[in-house]
Every structure is written in C-alpha cells, then in structure tokens.
N, C-alpha and C. Protein backbone atom coordinates (compact mmCIF):
# COMPACT_ATOMS: atom_id res chain seq x y z
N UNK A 1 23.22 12.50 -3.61
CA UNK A 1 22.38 13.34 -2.76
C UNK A 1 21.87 14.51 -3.58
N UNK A 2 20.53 14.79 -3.18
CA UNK A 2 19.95 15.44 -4.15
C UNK A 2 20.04 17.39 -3.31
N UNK A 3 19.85 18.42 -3.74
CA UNK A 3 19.70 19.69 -3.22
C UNK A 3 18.86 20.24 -3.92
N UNK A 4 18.58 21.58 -3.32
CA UNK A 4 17.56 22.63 -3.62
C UNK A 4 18.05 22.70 -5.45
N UNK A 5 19.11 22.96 -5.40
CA UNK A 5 19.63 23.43 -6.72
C UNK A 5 19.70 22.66 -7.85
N UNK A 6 19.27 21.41 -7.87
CA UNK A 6 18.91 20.32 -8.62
C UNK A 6 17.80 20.51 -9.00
N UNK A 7 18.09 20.38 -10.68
CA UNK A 7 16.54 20.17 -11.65
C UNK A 7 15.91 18.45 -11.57
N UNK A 8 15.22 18.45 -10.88
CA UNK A 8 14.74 16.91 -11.07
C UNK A 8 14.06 16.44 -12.39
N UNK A 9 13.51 17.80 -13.04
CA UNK A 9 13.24 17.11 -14.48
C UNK A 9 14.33 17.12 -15.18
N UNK A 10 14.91 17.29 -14.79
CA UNK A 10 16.54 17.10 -15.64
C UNK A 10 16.89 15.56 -15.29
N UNK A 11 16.95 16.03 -14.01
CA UNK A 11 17.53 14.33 -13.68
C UNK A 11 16.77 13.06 -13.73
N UNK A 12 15.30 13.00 -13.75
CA UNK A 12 14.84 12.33 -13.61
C UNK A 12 13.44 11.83 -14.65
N UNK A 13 13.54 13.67 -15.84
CA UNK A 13 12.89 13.07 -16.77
C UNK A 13 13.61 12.86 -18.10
N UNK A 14 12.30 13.29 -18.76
CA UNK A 14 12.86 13.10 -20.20
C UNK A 14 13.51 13.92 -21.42
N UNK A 15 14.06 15.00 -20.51
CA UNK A 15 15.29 15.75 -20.96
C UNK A 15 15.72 15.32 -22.13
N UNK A 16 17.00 16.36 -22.52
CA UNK A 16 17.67 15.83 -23.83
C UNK A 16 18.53 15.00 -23.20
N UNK A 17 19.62 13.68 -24.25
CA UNK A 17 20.38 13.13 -23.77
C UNK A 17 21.51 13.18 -24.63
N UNK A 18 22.66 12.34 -23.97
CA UNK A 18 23.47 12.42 -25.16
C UNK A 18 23.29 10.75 -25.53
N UNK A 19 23.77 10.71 -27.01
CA UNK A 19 23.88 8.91 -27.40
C UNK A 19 25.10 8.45 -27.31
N UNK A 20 25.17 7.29 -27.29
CA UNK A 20 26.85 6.54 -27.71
C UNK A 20 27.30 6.17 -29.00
N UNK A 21 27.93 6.27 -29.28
CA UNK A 21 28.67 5.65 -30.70
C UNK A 21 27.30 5.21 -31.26
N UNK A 22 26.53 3.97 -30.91
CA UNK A 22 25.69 2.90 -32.09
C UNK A 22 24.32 3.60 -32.22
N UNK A 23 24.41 5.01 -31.59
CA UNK A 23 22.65 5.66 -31.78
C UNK A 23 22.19 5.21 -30.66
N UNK A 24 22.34 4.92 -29.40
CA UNK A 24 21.21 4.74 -28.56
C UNK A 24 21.84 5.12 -27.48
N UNK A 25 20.90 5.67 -26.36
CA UNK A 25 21.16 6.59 -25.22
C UNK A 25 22.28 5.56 -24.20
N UNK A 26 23.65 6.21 -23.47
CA UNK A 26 24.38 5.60 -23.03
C UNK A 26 23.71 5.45 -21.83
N UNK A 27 23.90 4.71 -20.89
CA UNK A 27 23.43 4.13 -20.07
C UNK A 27 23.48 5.08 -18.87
N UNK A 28 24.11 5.44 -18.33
CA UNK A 28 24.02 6.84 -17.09
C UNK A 28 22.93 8.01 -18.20
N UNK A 29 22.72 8.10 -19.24
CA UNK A 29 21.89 9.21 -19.80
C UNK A 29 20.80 8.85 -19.85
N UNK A 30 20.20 7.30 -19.83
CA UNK A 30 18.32 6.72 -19.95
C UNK A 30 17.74 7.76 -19.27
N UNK A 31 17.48 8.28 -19.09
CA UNK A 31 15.64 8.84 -18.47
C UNK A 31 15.35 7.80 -17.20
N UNK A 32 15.43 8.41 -16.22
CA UNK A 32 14.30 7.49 -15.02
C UNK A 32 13.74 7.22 -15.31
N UNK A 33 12.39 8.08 -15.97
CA UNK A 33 11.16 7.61 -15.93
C UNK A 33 11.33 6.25 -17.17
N UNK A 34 12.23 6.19 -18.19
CA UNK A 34 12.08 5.11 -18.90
C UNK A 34 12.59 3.50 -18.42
N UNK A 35 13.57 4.49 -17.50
CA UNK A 35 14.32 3.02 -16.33
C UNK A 35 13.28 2.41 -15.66
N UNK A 36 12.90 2.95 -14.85
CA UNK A 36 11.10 2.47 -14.14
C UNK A 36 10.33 2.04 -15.15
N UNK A 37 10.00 2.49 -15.97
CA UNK A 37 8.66 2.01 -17.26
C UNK A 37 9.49 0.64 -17.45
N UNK A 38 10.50 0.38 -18.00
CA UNK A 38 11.49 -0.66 -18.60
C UNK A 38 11.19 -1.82 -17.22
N UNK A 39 11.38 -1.86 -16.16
CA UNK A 39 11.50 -2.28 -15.24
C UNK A 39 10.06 -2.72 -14.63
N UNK A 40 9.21 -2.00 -14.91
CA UNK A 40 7.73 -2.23 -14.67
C UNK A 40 6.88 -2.93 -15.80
N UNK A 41 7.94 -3.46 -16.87
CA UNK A 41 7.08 -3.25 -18.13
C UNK A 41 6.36 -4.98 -17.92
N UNK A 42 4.90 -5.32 -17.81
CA UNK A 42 4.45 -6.46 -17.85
C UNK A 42 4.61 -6.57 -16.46
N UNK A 43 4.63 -6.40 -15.45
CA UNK A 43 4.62 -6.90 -14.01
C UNK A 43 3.44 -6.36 -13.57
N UNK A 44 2.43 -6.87 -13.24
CA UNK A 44 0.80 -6.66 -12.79
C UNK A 44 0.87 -6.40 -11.34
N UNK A 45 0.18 -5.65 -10.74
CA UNK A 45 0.34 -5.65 -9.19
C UNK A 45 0.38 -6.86 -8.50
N UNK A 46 -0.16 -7.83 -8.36
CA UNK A 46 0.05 -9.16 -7.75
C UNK A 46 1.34 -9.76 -7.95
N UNK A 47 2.04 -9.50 -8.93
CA UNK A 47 3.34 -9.50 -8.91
C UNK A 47 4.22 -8.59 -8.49
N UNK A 48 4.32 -7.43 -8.00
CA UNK A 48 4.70 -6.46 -7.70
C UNK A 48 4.93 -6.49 -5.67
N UNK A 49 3.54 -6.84 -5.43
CA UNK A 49 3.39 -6.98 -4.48
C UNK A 49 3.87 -8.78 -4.18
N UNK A 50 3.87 -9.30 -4.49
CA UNK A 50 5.04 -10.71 -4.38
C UNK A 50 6.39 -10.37 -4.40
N UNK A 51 7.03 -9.40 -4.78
CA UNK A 51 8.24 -9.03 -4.95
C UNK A 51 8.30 -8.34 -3.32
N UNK A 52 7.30 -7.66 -2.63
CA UNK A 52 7.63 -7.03 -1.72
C UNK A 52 7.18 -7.71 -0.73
N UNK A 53 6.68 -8.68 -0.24
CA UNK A 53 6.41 -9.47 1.21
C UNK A 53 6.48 -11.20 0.59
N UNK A 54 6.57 -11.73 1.74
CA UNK A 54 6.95 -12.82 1.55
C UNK A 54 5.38 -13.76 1.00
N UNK A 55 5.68 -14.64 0.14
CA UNK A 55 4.63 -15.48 -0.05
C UNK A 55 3.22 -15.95 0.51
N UNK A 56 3.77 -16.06 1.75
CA UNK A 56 2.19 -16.67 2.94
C UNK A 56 1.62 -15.08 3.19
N UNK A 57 2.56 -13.92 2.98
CA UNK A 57 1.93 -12.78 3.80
C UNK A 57 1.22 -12.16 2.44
N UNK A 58 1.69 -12.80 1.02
CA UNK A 58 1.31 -11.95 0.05
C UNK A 58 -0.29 -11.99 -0.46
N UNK A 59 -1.33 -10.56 -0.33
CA UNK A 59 -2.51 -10.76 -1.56
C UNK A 59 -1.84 -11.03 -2.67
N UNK A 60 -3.15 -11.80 -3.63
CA UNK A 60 -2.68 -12.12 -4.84
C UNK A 60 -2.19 -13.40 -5.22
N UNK A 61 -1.40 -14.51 -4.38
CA UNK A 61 -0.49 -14.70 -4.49
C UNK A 61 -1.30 -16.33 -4.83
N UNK A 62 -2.13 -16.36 -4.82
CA UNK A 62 -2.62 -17.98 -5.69
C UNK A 62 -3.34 -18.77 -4.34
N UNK A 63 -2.87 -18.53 -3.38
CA UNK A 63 -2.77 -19.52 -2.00
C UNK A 63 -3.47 -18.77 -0.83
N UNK A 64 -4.01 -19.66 0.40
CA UNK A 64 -4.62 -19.05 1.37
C UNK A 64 -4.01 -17.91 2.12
N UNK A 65 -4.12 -17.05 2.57
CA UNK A 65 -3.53 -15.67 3.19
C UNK A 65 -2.99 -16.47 4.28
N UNK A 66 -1.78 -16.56 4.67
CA UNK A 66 -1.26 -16.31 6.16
C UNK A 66 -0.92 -15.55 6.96
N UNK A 67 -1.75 -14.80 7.74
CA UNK A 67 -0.75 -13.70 8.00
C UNK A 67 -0.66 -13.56 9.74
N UNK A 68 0.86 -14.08 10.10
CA UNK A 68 0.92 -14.44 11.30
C UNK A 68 1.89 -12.85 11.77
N UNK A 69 1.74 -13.22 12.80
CA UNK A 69 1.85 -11.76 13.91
C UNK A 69 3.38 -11.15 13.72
N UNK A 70 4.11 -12.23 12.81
CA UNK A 70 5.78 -12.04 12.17
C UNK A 70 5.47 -10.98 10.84
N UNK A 71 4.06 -11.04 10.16
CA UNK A 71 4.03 -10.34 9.45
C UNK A 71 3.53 -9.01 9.14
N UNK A 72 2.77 -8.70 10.49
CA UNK A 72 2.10 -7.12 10.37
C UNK A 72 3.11 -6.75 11.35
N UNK A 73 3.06 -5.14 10.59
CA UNK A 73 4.17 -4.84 11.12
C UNK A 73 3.17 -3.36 12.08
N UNK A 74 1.91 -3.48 12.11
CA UNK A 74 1.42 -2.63 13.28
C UNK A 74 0.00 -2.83 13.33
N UNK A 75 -0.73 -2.48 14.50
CA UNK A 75 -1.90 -2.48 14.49
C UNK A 75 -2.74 -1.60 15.50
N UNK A 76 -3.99 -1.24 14.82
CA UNK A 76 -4.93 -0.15 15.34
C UNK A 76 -6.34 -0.61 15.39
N UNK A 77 -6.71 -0.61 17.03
CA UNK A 77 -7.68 -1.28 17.19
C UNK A 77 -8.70 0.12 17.04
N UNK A 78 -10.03 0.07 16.51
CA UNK A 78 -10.64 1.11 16.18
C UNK A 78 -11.62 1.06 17.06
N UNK A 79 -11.91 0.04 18.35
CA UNK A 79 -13.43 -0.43 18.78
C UNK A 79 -13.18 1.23 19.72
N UNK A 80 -14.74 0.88 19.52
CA UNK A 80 -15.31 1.98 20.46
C UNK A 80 -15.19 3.59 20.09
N UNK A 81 -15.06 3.95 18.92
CA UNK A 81 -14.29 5.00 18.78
C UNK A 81 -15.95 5.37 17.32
N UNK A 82 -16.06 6.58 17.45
CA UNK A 82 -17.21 7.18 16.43
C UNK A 82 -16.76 7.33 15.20
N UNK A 83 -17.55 7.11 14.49
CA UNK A 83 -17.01 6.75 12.59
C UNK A 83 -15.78 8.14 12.22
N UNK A 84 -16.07 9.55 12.46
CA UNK A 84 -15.62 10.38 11.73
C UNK A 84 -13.86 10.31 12.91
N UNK A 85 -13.60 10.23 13.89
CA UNK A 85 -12.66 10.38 14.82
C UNK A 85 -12.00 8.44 14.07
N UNK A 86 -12.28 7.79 13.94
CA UNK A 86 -12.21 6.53 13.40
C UNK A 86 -11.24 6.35 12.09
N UNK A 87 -11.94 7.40 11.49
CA UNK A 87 -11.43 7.49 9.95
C UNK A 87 -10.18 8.48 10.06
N UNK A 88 -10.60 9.45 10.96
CA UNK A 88 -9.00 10.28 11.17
C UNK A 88 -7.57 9.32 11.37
N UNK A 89 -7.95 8.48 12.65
CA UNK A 89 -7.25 7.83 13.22
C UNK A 89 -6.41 6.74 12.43
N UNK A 90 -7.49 6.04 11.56
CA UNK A 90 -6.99 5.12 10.40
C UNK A 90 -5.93 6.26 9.53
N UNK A 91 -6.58 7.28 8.95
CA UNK A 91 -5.61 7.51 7.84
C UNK A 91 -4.51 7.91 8.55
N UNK A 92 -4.08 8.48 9.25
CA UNK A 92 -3.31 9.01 10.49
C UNK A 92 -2.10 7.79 10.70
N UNK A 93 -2.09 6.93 10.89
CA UNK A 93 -2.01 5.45 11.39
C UNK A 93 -1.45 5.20 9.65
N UNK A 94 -1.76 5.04 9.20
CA UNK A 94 -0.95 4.44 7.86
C UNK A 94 -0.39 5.20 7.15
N UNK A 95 -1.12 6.87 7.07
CA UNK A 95 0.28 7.55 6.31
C UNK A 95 1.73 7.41 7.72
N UNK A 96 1.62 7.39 9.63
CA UNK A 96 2.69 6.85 10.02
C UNK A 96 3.73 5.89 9.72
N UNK A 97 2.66 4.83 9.54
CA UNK A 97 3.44 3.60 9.25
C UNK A 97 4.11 3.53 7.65
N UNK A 98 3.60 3.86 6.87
CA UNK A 98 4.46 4.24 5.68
C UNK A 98 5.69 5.48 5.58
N UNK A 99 5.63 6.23 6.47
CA UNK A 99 6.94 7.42 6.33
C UNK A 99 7.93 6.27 7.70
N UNK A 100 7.46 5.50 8.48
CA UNK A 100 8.20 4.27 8.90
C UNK A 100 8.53 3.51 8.41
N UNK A 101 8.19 2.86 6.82
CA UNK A 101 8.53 1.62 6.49
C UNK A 101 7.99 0.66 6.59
N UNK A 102 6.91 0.82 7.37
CA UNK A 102 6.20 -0.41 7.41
C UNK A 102 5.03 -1.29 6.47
N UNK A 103 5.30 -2.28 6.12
CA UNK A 103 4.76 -3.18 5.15
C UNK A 103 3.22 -3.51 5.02
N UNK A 104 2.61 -3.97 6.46
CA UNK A 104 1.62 -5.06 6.57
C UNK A 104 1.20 -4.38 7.77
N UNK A 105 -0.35 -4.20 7.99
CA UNK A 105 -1.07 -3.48 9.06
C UNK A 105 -2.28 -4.22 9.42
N UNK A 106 -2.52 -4.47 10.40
CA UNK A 106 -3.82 -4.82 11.28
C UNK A 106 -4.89 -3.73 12.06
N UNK A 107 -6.17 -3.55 10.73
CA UNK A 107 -6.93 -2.74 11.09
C UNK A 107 -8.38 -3.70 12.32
N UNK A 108 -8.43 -3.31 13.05
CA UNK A 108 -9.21 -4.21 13.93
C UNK A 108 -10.76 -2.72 14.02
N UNK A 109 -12.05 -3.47 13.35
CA UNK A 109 -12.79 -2.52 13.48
C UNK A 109 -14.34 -3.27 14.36
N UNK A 110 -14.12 -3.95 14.97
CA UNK A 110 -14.99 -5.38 15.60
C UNK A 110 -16.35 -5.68 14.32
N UNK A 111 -17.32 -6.23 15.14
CA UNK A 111 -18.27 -7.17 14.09
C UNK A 111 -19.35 -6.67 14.68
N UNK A 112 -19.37 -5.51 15.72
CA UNK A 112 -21.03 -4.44 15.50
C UNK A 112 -21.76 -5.62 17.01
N UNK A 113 -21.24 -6.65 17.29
CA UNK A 113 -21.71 -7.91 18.34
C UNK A 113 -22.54 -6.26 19.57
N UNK A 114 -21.64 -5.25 19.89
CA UNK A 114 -22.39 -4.57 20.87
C UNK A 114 -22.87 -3.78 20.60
N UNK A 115 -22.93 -3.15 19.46
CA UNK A 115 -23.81 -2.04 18.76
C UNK A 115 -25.33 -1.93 19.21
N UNK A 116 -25.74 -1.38 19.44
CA UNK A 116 -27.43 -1.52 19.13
C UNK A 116 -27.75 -1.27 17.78
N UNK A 117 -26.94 -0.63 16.82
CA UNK A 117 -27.69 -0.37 15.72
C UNK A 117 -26.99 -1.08 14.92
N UNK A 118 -25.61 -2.19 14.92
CA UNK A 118 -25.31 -3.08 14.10
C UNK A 118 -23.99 -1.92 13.64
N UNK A 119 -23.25 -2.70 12.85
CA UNK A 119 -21.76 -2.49 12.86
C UNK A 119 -22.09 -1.63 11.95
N UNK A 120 -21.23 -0.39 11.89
CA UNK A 120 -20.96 0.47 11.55
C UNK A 120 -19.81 1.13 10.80
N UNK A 121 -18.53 0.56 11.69
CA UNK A 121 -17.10 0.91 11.43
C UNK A 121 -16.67 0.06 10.39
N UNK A 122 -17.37 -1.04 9.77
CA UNK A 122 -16.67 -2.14 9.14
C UNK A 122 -16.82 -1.56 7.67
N UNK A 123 -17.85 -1.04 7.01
CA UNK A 123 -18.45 -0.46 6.36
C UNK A 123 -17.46 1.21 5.90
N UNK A 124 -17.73 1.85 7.22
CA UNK A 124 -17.12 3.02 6.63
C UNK A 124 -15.26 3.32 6.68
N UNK A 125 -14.17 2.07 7.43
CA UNK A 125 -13.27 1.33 7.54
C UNK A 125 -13.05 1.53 6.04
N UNK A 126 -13.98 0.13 5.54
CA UNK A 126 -13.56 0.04 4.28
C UNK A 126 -13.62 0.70 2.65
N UNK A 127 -14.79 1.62 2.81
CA UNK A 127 -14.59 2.59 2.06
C UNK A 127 -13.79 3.48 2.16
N UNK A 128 -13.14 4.05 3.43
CA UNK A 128 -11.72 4.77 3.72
C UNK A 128 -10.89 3.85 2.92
N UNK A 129 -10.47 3.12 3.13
CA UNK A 129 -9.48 1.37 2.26
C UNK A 129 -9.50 2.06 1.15
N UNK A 130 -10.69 1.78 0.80
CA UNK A 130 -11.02 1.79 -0.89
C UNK A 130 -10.54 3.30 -1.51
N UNK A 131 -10.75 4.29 -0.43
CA UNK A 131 -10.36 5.79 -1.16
C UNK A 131 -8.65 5.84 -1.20
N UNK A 132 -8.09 5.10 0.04
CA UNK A 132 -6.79 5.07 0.16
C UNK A 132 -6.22 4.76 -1.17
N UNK A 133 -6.54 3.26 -1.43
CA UNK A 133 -5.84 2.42 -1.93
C UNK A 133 -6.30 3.67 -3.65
N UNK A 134 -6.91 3.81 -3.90
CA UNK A 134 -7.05 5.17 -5.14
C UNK A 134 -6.52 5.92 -5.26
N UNK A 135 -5.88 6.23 -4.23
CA UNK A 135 -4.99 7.68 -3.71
C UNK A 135 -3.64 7.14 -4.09
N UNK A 136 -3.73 5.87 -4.15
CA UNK A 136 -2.13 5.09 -3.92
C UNK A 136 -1.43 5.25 -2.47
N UNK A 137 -1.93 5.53 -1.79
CA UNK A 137 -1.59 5.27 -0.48
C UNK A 137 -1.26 3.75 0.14
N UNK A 138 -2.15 3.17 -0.19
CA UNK A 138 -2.22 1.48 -0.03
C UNK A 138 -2.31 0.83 -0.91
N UNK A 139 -1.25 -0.46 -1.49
CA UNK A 139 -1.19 -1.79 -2.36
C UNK A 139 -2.34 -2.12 -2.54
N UNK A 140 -2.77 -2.80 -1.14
CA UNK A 140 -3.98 -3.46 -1.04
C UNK A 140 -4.79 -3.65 0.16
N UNK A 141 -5.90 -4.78 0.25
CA UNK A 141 -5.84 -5.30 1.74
C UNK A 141 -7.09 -6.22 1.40
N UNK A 142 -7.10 -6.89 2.49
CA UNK A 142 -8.14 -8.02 2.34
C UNK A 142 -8.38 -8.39 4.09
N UNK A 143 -9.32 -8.54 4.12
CA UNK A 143 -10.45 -8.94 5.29
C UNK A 143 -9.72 -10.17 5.90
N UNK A 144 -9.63 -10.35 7.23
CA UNK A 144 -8.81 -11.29 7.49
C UNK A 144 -9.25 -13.53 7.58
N UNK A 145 -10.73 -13.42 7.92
CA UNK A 145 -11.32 -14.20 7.43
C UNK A 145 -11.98 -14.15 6.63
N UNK A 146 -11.64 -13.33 5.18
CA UNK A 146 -12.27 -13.18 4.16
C UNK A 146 -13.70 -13.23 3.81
N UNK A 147 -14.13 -12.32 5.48
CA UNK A 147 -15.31 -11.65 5.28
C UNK A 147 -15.53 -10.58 6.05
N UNK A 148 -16.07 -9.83 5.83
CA UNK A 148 -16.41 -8.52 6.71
C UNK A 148 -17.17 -8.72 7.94
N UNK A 149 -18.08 -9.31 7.57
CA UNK A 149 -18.94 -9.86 8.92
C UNK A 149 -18.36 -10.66 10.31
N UNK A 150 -17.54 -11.23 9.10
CA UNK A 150 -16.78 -13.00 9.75
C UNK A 150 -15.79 -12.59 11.08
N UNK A 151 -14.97 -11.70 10.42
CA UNK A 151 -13.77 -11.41 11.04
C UNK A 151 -13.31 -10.11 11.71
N UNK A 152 -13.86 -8.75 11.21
CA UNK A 152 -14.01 -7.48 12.18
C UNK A 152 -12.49 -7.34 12.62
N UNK A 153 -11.87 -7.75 11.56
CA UNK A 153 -10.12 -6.72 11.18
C UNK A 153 -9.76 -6.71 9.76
N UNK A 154 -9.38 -6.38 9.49
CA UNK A 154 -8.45 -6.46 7.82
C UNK A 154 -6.74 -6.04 8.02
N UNK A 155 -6.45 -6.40 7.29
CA UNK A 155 -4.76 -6.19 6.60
C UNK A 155 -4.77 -5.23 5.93
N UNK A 156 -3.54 -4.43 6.34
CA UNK A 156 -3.68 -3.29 4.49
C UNK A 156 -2.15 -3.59 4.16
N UNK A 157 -1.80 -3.77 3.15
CA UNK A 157 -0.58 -3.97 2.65
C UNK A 157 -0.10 -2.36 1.99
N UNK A 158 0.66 -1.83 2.73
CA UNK A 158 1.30 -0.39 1.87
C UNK A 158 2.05 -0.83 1.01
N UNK A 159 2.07 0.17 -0.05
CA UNK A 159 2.59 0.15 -1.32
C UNK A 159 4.90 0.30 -0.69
C-alpha cells in the first residue's frame, strides 16, 4: 500500500539500485518502468488487446467481430440528443465505465433515417473516438456492421 510519504520515483522509476553478486540488478531492485518495458517488449496492440477480452469480442484479432450482449459491458444510446450535449455525455459515459472496470461499450448514435439534414452524430461520435483513443482513454473501437452508415452504433474497447 502506497501513502502520501512515498517517493514513487523511487519506487517506481529509475532510481539508483543495488546489484547482486554477478553485476546485475537483484530482482526486488529492477525499475518498474523496466519491468513493464521488459514485459511489453514486442507485443503490438492487437496483441495486447487479445490478452484482455476474449477472442470473438477481440479488434484485431484475424476473425469476424462477435460481439454478443455477454460482451459489452454498457451502453449509451445517444439518439435524439444535440451534437455538443452528445459528446459530453459520451466522454462522461466512458471515463465512468473505466474508473468501473468495464471492458467493452455500446455507443448507439442512429443512421440520421429521421434527420432532415442527414446524420450528424455518427460523424462527430467518431471523431470524439478518435480524440479519445489519442488521449489513451480508449484501446480501440470499430463500427458494429463495419460501417458507419450501415449500422449507427460502435464498440469502444477501453484500454
């Protein structure tokens, strides 16, 4: 358990260490950050994210997306709601579900069918996505009939 009074660059960077007998850092003394690097070393996100959801639910993963209602673990329907109150709501909604734990999300933003001026939310939805997933907020996500038009929800997979 960690406290106020704890140096985390002590503990967790790359501080001095002590060695063992043969010259190389004893094992309670590695550096986190080199434990993680060591541990990350060659694993590409598509692998990363295979390590954290199961196969049918995984992007990346070689094979058609499955993603059945066992695998999102929440969802936010956005219809009817004006782009800027929309985008609150989304980011709102997944930084929740990530301080929850939750994996796999169902963004539902419809397909514009009642719009008069044609879909709107699908568009600015996914450039929110796109700023997220930059931020590192979100793994990933992909369109659920792997089209925007088609399908008027997406998945976001949190990191």
């Amino acid at each position: 358990m960690l406290d106020a009074r704890d140096d985390l660059y002590e503990l967790f960077g790359a501080g001095s260490r002590a060695e063992s007998t043969d010259g190389t850092p004893a094992a309670e003394d590695v550096p986190f950050d080199r434990m993680l690097a060591d541990a990350l070393a060659g694993a590409g996100q598509a692998e990363l994210i295979r390590g954290k959801y199961p196969e049918d639910d995984c992007p990346g993963a070689g094979r058609r997306r499955n993603i059945g209602a066992g695998g999102v673990q929440g969802e936010l329907d956005l219809h009817g709601f004006h782009v800027h109150e929309a985008l609150v709501r989304l980011e709102s909604f997944i930084e929740t579900a990530a301080l929850q734990g939750s994996g796999a999300l169902r963004i539902i933003v419809g397909r514009g069918v009642h719009s008069q001026a044609g879909a709107v939310l699908p568009d600015a939805v996914e450039k929110k996505i796109v700023e997220l997933k930059r931020r590192g907020r979100i793994a990933t996500f992909a369109w659920e009939k792997k089209s925007k038009r088609a399908s008027g929800s997406l998945v976001v997979f949190l990191p």
